[in-house]
C-alpha atoms as a PDB file:
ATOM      1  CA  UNK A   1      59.570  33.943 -65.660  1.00  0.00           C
ATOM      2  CA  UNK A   2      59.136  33.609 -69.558  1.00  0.00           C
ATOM      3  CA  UNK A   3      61.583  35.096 -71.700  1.00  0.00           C
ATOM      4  CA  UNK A   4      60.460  38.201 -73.011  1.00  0.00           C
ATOM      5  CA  UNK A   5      57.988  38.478 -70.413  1.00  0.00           C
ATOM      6  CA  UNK A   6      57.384  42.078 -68.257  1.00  0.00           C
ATOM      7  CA  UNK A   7      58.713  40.396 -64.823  1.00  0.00           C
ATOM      8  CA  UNK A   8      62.026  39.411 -66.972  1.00  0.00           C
ATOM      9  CA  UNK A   9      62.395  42.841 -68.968  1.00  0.00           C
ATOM     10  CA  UNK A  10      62.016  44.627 -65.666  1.00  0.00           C
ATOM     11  CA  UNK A  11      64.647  42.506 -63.845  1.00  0.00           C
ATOM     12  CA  UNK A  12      66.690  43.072 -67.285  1.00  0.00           C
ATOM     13  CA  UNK A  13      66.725  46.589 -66.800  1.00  0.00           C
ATOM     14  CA  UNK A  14      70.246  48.354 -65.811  1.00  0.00           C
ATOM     15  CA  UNK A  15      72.973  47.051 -64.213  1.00  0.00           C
ATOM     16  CA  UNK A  16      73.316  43.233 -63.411  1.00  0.00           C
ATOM     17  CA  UNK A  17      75.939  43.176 -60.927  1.00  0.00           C
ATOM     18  CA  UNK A  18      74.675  46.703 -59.481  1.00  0.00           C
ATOM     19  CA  UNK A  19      76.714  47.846 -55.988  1.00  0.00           C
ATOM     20  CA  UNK A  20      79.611  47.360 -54.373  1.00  0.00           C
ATOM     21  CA  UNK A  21      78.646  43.196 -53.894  1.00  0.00           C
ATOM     22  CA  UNK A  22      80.769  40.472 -55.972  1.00  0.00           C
ATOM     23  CA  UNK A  23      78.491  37.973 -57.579  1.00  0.00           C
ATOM     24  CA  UNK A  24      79.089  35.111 -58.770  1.00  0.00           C
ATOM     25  CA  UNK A  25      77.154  32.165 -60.678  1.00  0.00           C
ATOM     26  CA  UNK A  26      77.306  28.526 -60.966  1.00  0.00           C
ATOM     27  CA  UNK A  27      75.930  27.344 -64.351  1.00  0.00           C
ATOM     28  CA  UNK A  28      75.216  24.073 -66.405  1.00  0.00           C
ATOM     29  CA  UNK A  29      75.148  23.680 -69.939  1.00  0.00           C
ATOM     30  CA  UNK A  30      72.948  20.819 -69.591  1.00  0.00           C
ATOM     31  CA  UNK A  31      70.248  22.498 -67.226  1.00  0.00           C
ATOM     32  CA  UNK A  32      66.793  20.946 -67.805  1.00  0.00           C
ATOM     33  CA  UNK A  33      65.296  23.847 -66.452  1.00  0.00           C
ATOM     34  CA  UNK A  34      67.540  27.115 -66.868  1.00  0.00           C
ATOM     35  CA  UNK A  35      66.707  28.238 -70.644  1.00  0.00           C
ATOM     36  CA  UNK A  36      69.025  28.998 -72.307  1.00  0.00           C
ATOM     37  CA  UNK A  37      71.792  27.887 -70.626  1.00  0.00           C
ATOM     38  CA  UNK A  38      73.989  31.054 -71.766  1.00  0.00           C
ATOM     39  CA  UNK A  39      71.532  33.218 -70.079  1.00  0.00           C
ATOM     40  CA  UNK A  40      72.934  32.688 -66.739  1.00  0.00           C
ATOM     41  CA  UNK A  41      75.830  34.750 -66.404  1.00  0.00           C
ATOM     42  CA  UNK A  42      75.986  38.140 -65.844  1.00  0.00           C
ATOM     43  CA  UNK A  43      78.283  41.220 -66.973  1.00  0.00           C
ATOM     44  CA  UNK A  44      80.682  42.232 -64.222  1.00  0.00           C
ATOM     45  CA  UNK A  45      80.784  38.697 -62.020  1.00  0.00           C
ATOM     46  CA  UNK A  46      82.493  35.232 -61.273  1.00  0.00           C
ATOM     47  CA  UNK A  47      80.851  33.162 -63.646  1.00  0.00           C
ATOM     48  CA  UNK A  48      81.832  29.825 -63.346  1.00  0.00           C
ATOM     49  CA  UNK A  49      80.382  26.925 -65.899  1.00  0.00           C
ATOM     50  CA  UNK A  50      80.031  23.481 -63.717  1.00  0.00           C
ATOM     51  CA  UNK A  51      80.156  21.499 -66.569  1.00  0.00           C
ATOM     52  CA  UNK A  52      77.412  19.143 -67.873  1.00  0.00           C
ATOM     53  CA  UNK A  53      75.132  19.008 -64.677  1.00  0.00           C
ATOM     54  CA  UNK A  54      71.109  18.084 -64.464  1.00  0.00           C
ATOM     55  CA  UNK A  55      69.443  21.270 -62.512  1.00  0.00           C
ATOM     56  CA  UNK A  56      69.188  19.912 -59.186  1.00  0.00           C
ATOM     57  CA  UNK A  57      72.612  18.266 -59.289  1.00  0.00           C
ATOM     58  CA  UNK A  58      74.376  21.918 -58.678  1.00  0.00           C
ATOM     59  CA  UNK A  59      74.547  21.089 -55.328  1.00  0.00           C
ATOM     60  CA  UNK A  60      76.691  18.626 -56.023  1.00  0.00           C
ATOM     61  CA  UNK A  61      80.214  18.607 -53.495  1.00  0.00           C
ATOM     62  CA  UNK A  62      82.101  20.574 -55.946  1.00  0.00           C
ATOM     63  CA  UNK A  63      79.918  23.255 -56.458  1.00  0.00           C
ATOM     64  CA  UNK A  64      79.099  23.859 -53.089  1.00  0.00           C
ATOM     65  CA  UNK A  65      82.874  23.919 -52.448  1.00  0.00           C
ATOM     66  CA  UNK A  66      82.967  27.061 -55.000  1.00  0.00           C
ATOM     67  CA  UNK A  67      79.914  28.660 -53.574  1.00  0.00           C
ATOM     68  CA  UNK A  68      82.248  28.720 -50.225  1.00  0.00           C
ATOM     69  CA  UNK A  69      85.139  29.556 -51.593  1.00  0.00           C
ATOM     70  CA  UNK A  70      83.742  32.436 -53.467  1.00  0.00           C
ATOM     71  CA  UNK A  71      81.767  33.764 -50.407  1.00  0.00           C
ATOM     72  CA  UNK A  72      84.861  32.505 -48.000  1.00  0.00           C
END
């Protein structure tokens, strides 16, 4: 999954929010492991910045709670 890469130019291709689906994302501008952190949301969907959280703390209660209220 390196930028610039053929896997990441071939999911880059077209539409990002393709169908009739809502997406949404959950993003950190302090993600360890998500580089760079502005490359998370996409055209067309709920993108919703979590505020300064480590990678594996998106779980965290209130992010879960928007994950369910988005899908709810």
């Amino acid at each position: 999954m390196t930028p610039g890469s053929y896997v990441q130019d071939g999911l880059a291709e077209g539409d990002e929010t393709p169908g009739a689906v809502s997406y949404a994302t959950f993003w950190s501008n302090c993600d360890e492991i998500i580089n760079p952190d502005d490359s998370v949301p996409l055209a067309d969907a709920t993108n919703v910045l979590a505020g300064c959280l480590e990678h594996n703390d998106l779980g965290d209660d209130a992010v879960s709670q928007g994950v369910r209220d988005f899908v709810g």
